[in-house]
Protein backbone atom coordinates (compact mmCIF):
# COMPACT_ATOMS: atom_id res chain seq x y z
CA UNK A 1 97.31 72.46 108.39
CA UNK A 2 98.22 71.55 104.86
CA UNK A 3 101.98 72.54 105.35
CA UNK A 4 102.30 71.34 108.95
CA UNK A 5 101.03 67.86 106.97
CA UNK A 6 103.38 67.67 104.32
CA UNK A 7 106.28 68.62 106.46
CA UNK A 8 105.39 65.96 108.81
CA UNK A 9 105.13 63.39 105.92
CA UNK A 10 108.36 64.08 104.68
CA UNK A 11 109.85 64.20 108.27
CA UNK A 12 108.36 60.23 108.73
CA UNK A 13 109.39 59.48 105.51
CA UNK A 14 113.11 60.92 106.82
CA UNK A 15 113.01 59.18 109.85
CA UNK A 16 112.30 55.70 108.09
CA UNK A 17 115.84 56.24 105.55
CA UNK A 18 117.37 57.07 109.31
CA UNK A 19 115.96 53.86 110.84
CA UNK A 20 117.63 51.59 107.64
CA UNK A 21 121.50 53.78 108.91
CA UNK A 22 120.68 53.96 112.60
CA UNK A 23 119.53 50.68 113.62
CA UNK A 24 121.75 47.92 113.59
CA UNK A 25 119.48 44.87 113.43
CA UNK A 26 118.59 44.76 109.37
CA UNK A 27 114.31 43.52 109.88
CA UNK A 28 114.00 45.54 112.31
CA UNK A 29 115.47 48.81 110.81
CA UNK A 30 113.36 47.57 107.37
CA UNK A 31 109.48 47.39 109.57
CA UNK A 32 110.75 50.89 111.21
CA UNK A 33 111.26 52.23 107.64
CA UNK A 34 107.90 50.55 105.85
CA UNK A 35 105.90 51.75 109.02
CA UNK A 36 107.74 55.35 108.62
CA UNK A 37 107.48 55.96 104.76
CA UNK A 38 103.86 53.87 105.17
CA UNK A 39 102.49 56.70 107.74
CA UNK A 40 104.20 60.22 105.91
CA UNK A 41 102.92 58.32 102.75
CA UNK A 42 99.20 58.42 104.06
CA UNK A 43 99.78 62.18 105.46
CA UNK A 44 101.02 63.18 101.90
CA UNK A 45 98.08 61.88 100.35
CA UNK A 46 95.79 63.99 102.73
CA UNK A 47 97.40 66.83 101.95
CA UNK A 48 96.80 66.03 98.27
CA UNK A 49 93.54 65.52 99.27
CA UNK A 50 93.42 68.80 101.07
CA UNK A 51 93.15 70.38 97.20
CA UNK A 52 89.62 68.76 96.61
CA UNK A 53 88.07 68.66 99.52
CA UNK A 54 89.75 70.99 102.81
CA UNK A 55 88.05 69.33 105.59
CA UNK A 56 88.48 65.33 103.98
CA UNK A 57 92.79 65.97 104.30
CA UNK A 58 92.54 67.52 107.35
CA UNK A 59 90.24 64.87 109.04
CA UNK A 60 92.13 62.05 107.08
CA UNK A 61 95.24 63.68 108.62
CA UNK A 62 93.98 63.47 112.15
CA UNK A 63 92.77 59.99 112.42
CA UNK A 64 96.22 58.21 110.42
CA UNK A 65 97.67 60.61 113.28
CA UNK A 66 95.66 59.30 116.01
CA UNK A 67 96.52 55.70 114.78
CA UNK A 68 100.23 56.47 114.63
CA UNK A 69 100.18 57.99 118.21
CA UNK A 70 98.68 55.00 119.77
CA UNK A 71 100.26 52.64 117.66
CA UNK A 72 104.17 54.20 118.84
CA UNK A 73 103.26 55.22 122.06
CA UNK A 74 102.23 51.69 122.50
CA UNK A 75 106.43 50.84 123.33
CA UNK A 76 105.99 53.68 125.85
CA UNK A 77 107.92 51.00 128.28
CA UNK A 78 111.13 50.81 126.38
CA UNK A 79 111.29 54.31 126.46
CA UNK A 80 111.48 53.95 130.35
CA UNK A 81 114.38 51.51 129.96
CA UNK A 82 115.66 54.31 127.39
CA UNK A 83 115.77 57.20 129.90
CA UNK A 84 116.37 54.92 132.61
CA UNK A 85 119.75 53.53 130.20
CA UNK A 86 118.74 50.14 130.34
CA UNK A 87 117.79 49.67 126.40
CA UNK A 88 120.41 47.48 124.63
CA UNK A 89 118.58 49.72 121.26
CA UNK A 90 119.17 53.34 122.04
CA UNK A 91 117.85 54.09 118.33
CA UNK A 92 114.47 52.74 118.07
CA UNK A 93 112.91 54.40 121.63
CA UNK A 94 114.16 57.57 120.30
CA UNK A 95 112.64 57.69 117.02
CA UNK A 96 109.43 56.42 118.11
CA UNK A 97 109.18 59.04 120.82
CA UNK A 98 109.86 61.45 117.55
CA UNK A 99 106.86 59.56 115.56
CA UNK A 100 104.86 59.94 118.73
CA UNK A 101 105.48 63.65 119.55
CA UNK A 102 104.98 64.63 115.60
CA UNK A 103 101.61 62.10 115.90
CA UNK A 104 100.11 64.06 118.60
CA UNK A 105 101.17 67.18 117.51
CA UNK A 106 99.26 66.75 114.56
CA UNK A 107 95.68 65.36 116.57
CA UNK A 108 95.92 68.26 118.75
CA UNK A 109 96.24 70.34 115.72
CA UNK A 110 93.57 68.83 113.77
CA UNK A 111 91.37 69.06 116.78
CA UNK A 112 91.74 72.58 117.40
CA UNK A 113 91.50 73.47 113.64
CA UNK A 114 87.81 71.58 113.71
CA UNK A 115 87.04 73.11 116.96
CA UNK A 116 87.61 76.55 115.50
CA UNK A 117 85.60 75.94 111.86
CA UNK A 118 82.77 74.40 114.24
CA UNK A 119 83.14 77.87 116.83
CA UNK A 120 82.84 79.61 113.23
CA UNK A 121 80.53 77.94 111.69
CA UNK A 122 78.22 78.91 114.97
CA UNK A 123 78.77 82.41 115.10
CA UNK A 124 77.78 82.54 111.40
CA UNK A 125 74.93 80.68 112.04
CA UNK A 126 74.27 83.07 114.79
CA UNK A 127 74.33 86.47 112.76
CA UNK A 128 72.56 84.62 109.73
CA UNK A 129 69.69 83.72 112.50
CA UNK A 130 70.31 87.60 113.93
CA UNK A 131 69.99 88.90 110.36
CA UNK A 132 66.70 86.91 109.97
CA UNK A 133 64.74 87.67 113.44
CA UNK A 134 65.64 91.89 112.23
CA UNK A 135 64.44 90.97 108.64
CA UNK A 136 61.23 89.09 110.16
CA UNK A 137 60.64 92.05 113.02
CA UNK A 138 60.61 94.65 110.54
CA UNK A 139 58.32 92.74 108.52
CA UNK A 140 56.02 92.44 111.09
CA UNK A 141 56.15 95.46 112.22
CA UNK A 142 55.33 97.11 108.41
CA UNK A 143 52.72 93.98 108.08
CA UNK A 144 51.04 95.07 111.82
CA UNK A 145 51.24 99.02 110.54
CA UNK A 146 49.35 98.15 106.92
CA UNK A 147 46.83 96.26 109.08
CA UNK A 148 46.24 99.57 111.35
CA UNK A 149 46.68 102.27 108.32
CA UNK A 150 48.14 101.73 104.72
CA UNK A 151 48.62 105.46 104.51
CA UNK A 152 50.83 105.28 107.99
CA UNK A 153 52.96 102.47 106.25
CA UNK A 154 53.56 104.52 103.23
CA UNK A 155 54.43 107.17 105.23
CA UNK A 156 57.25 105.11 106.93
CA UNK A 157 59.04 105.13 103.92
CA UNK A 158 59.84 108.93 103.30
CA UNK A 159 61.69 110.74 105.74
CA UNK A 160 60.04 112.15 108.79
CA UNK A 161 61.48 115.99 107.61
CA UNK A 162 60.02 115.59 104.19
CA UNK A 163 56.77 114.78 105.89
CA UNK A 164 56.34 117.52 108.17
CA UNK A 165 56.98 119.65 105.11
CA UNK A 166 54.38 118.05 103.12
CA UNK A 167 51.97 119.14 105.81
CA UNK A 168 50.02 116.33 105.78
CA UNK A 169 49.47 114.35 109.52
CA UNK A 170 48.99 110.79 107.57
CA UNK A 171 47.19 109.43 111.20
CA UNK A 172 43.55 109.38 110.28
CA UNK A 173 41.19 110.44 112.82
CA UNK A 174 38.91 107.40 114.38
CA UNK A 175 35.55 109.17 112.24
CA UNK A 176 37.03 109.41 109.18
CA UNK A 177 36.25 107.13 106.17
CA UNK A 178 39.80 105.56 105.76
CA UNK A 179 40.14 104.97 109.48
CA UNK A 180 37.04 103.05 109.73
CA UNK A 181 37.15 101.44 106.00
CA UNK A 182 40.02 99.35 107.17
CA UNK A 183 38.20 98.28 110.41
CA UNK A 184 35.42 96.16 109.28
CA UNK A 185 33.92 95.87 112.86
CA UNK A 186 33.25 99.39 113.07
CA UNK A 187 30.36 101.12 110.93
């Protein structure tokens, strides 16, 4: 996004010194060029923006490119009479069809590129909240076992070779005294 940014900016910023050779009428060639070096202006200051803060350039980006879409494809009836070779200006339609094509370009962009950190920002969210529920079910299940028998919980932790070797079966019977000291209803 940054590079598709400055490139754009410096493409406006080219367009506007064509507008002051290309168009013949001199106030109207000098608005084309401050509204050209005016709009790759703002998109080279998101993209210096970009360095600080990513998602401020890139959002910054979008919405002077959302402006500059509307704002050229506003004449969208003189490029008609362009196509249609009725336009006494052939210069002007044609590079505000180029502002508006490099305009929306850049919002489709910049929406896709937030759709995408929001689709991965979800699935993160996702296996941090996956991650969790395991954490919290083995928990509760080692909390639920200490509850029934701490010597079963201990047990958990070796591996089940090591204690059949031991010999031991760590499940108390129902009448010994471990089994019924950690049932208090039970005498």
């Amino acid at each position: 996004m940054r590079v598709l940014l400055l490139v754009s900016g410096l493409a406006m910023i080219g367009i506007g010194v064509a507008s002051l050779m290309v168009i013949e009428e001199k106030a109207m060639a000098l608005s084309f060029f401050k509204g050209a070096v005016t709009l790759g202006g703002a998109w080279l200051i998101c993209v210096i923006y970009m360095r600080q803060s990513h998602w401020h350039g890139v959002i910054g980006g979008g919405i002077v490119a959302l402006l500059a879409a509307c704002r050229s494809s506003w004449n969208f009836p003189s490029w008609l009479q362009w196509i249609a070779k009725q336009c006494p200006m052939p210069a002007t339609p044609v590079l505000e069809f180029f502002t508006a094509v490099v305009s929306s370009a850049i919002v489709v962009t910049c929406v896709r590129v937030l759709f995408a950190e929001k689709t991965r920002r979800l699935v993160e969210g996702l296996k941090w909240t996956y991650f969790c529920a395991r954490i919290s079910s083995i928990l509760n299940r080692r909390s639920i076992a200490a509850e029934v028998s701490p010597l079963r919980v201990r047990a958990s932790f070796f591996p089940s070779n090591r204690i059949k070797s031991l010999g031991h079966n760590f499940r108390p019977s129902s009448n010994s005294r471990i089994a019924s000291s950690n049932r208090p209803w039970s005498m």
